[in-house]
Protein backbone atom coordinates (compact mmCIF):
# COMPACT_ATOMS: atom_id res chain seq x y z
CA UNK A 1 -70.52 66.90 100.00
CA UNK A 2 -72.68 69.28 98.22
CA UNK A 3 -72.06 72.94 99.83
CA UNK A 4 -75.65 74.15 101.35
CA UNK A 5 -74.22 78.11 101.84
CA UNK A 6 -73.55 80.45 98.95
CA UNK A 7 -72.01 84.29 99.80
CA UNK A 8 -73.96 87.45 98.85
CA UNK A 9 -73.41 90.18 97.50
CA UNK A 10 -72.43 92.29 100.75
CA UNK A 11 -70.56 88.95 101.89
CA UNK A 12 -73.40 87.72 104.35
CA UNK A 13 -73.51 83.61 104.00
CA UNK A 14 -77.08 82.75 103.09
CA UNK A 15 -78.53 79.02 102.63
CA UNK A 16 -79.26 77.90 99.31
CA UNK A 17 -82.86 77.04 98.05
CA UNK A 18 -82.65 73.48 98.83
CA UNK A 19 -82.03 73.91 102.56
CA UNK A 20 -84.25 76.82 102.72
CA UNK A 21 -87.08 74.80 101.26
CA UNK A 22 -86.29 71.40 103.70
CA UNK A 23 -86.28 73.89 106.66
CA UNK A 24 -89.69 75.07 105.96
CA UNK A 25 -90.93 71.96 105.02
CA UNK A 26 -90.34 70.58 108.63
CA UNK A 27 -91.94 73.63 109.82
CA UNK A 28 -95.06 73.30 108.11
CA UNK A 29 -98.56 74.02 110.60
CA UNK A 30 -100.55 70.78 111.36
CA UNK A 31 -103.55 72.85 110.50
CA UNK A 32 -102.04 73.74 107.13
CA UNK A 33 -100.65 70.62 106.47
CA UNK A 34 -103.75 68.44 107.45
CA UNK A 35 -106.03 70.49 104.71
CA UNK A 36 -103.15 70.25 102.39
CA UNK A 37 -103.22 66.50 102.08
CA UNK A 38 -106.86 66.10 102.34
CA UNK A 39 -106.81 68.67 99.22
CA UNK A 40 -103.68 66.16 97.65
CA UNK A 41 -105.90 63.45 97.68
CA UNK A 42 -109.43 64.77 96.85
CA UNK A 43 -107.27 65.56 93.50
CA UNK A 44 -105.99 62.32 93.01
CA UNK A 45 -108.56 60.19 94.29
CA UNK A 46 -110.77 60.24 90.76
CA UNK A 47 -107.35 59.50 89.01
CA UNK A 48 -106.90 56.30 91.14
CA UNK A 49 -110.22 55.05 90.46
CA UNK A 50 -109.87 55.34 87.14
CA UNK A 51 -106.64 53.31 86.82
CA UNK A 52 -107.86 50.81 89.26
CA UNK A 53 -111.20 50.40 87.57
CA UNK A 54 -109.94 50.31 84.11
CA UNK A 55 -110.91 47.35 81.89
CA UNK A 56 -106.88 46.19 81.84
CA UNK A 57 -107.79 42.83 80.39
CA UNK A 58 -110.28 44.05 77.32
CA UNK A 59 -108.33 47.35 77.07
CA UNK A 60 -106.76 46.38 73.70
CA UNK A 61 -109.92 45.33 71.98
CA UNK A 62 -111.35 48.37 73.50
CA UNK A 63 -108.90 50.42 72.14
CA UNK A 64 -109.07 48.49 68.14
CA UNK A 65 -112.42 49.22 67.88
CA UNK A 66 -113.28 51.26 64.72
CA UNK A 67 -115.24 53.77 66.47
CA UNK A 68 -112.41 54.88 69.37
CA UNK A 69 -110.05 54.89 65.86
CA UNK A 70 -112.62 57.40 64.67
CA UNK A 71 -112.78 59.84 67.23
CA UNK A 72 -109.14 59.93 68.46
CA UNK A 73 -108.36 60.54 64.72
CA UNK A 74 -111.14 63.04 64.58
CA UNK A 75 -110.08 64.27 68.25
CA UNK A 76 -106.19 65.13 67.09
CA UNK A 77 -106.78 66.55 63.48
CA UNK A 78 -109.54 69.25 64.99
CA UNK A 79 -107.16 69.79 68.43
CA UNK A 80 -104.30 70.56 65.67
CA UNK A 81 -106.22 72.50 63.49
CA UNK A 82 -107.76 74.84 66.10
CA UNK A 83 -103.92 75.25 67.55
CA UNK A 84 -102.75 76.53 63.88
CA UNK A 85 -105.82 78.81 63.99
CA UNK A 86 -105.02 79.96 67.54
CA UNK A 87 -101.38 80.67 66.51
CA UNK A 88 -102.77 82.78 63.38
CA UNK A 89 -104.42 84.78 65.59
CA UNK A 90 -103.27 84.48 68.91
CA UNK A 91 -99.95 85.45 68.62
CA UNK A 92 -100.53 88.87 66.64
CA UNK A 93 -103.10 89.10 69.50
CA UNK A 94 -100.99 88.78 72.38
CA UNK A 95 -98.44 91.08 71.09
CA UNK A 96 -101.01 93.95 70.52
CA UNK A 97 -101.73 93.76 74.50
CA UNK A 98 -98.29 93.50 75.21
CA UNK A 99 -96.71 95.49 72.92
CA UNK A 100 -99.34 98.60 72.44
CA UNK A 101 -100.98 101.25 74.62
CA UNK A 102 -104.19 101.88 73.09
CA UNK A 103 -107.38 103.06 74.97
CA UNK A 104 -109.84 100.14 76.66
CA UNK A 105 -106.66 97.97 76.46
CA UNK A 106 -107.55 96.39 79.85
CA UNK A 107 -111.30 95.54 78.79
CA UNK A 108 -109.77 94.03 75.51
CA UNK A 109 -107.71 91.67 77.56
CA UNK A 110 -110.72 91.10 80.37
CA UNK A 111 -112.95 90.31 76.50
CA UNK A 112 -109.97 87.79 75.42
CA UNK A 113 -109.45 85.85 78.60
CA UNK A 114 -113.57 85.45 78.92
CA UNK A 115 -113.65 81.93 77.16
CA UNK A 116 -111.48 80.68 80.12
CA UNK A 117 -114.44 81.78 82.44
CA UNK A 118 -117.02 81.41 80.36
CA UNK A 119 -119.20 78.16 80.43
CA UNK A 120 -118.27 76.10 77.55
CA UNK A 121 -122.20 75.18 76.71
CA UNK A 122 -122.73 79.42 76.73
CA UNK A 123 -119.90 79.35 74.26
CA UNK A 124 -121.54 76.91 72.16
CA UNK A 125 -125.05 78.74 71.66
CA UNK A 126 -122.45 82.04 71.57
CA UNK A 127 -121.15 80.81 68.89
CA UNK A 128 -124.29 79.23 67.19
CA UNK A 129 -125.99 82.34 67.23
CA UNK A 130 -122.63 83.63 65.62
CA UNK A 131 -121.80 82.01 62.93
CA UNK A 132 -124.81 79.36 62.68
CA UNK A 133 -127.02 79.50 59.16
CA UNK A 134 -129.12 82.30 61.11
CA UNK A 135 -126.87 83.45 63.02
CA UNK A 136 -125.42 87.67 62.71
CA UNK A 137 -121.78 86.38 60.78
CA UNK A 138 -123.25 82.95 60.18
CA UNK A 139 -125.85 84.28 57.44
CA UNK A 140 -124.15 86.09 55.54
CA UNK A 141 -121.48 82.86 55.02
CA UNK A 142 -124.45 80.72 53.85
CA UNK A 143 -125.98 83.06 51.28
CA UNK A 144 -122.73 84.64 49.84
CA UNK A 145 -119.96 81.59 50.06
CA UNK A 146 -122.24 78.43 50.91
CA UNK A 147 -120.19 78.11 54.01
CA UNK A 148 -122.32 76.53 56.89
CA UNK A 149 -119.87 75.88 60.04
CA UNK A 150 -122.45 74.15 62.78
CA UNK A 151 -122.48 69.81 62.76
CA UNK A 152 -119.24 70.25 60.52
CA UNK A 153 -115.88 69.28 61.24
CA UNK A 154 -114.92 72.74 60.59
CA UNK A 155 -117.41 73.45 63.40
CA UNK A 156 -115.77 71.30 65.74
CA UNK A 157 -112.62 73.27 64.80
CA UNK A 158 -113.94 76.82 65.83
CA UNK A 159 -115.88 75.61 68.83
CA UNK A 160 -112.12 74.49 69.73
CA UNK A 161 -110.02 77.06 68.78
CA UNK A 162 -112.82 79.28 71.05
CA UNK A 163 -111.78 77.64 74.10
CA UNK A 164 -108.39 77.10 73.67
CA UNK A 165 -106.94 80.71 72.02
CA UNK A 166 -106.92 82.87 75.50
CA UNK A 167 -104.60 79.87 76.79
CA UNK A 168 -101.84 80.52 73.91
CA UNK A 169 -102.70 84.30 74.36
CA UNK A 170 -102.06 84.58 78.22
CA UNK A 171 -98.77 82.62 77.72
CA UNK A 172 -97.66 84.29 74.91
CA UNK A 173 -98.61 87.57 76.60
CA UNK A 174 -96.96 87.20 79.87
CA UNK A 175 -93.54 85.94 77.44
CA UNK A 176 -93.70 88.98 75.68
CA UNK A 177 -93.95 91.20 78.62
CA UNK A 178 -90.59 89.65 80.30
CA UNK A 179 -89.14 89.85 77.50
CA UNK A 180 -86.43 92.66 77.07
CA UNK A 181 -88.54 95.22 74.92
CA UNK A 182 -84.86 96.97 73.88
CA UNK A 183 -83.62 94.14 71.66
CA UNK A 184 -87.10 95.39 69.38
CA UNK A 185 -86.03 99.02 69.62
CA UNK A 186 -82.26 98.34 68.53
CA UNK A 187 -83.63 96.70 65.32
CA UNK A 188 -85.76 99.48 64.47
CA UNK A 189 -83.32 101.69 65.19
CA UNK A 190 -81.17 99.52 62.44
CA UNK A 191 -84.03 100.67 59.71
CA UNK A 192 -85.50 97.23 60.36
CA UNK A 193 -89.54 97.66 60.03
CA UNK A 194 -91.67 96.58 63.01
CA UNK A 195 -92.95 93.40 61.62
CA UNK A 196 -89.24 92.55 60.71
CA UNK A 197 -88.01 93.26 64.10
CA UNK A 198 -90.66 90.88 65.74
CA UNK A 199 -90.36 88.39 63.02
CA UNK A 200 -86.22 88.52 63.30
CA UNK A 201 -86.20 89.38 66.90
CA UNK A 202 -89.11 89.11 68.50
CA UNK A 203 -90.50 85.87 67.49
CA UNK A 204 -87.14 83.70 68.35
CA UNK A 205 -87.26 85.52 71.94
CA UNK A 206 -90.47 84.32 72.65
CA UNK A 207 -90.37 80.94 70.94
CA UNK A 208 -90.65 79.04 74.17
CA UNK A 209 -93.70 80.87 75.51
CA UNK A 210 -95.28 80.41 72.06
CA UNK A 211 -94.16 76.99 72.53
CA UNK A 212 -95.94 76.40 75.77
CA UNK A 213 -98.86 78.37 74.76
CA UNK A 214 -99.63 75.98 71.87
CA UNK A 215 -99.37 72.84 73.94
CA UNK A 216 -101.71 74.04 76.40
CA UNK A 217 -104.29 75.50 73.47
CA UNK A 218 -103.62 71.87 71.88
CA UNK A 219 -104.44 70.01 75.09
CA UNK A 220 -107.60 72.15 75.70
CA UNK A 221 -109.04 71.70 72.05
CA UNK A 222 -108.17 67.89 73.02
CA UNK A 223 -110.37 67.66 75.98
CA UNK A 224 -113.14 70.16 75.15
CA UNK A 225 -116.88 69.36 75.28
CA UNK A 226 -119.46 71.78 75.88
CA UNK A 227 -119.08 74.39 73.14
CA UNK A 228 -117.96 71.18 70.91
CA UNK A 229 -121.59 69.09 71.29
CA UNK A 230 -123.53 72.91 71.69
CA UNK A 231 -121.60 74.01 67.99
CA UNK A 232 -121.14 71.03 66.40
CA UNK A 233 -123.03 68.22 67.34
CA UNK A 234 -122.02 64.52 68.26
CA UNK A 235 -122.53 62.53 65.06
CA UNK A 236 -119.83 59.39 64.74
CA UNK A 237 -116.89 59.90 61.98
CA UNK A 238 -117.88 63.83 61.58
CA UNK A 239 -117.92 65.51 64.88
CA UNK A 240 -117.62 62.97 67.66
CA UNK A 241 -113.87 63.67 69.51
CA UNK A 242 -112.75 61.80 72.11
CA UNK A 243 -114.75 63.78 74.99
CA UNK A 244 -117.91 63.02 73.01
CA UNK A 245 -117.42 59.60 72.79
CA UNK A 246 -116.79 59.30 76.57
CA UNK A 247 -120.05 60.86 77.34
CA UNK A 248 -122.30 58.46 74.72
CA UNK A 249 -119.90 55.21 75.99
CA UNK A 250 -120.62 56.32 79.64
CA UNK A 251 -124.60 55.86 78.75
CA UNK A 252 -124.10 52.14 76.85
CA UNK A 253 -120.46 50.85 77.70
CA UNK A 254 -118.89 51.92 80.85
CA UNK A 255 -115.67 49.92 80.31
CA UNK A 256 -115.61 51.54 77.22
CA UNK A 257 -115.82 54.81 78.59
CA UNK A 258 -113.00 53.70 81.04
CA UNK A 259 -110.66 53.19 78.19
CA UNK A 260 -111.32 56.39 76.23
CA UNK A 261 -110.79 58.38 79.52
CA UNK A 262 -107.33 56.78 80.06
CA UNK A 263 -106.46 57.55 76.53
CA UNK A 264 -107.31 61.43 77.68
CA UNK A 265 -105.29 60.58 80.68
CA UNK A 266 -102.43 59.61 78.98
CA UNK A 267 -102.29 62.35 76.83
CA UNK A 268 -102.63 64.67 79.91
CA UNK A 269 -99.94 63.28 81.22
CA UNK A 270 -97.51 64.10 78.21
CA UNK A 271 -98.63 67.39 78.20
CA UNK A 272 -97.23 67.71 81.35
CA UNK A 273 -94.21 65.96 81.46
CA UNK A 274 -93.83 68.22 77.75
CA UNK A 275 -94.49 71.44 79.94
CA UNK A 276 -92.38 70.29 83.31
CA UNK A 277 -89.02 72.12 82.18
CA UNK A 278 -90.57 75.17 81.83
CA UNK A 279 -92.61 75.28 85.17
CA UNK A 280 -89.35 74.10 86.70
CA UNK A 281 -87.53 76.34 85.57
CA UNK A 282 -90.24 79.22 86.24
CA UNK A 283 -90.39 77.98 89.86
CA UNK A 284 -86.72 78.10 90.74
């Protein structure tokens, strides 16, 4: 039999987690618990619709089609590419707020965690009047490279890595910051430089937060819309991800529509049961 008591430090006998938790789960309110499970199921209601709705016996030729081939290629080559971008950037990002005490440091953060806030549609015209052909960056790309982002692939990229980025920052942040700050200082101390101490030290420390971080940012460029359409456009083959194609099967093809949402589903899923370790082990 498993023991249920563990001794503390001053030699009092306290109950482990696992009791603890059963104990307060027989406890629970009825008025707590009653709101609890209505709030259980308004959250998995639309999931069970979906499943029990879905087109089980077409599904397959649904799936074949060359046009759901199309946009769940074009869906994980953009979700992947705006990932590596927010890497690039997010990661030197999240160490300057954790890492660095430099004045309007708290408006900086407030700045980089607005796209999780921020409607993505607002985003989109944000970013068209940006980096479009007129736009303040977006001009100056067109006349002196040729470079014209919007309707592009590479749009749909941006438009993706825009959403996703404060995701892989936050995490990253919040990694760095628990993180034992010492290990940096003893290999600077070593004549190590500061980008060798958090490429050597740092980086390896952190490796599971930046892990995290960029599935999250990869799951968010999978499933993103607004900005996507406002930025890029929805034209089949180019710029048309998996979200697009939803919304224009919705319109014509409802089972359709079904199908490409459980593909989204399924991937949601992974992404969770990739990330379940880590909450776990955050939780306990």
């Amino acid at each position: 039999m498993k023991t249920l008591a563990r001794t503390g430090r001053d030699g009092a006998v306290t109950p482990r987690s696992g009791a603890r938790r059963r104990r307060a789960a027989r406890g629970v309110p009825l008025p707590l618990l009653v709101p609890a499970l209505a709030g259980l199921a308004f959250l998995l209601l639309p999931l069970l619709a979906l499943l029990i709705r879905a087109p089980w016996r077409t599904l397959p030729d649904q799936l074949t089609s060359t046009e759901v081939w199309q946009a769940l290629q074009l869906s994980l080559v953009s979700a992947t590419a705006a990932t590596a971008v927010s890497l690039v950037l997010g990661v030197p990002l999240a160490w300057l707020l954790a890492r660095t005490d430099f004045p309007g440091r708290g408006f900086v953060r407030a700045l980089v965690t607005l796209p999780l806030v921020l409607p993505p549609v607002v985003g989109g015209v944000a970013l068209l009047l940006a980096l479009g052909r007129n736009g303040v960056v977006g001009q100056w790309l067109d006349s002196w490279f040729g470079i014209t982002l919007p309707f592009t692939t590479a749009g749909v990229v941006v438009a993706e890595a825009f959403v996703a980025m404060p995701f892989l920052v936050i995490s990253v942040e919040g990694t760095l910051r628990a993180a034992d700050p010492r290990y940096e200082e003893a290999a600077t101390t070593l004549g190590a430089s500061r980008f060798t101490a958090f490429r050597r030290v740092t980086l390896p420390l952190i490796a599971p937060g930046i892990a995290a971080g960029a599935v999250l940012a990869w799951a968010r460029a999978l499933g993103e819309f607004g900005a996507t359409i406002t930025f890029a456009g929805n034209f089949p083959g180019r710029t048309q991800t998996m979200p697009l194609a939803v919304y224009l099967a919705l319109q014509d093809d409802p089972a359709a529509a079904i199908a490409l949402s459980l593909v989204l589903l399924a991937v949601s899923i992974a992404v969770l049961a990739g990330l379940r370790d880590r909450w776990m082990t955050a939780s306990s």
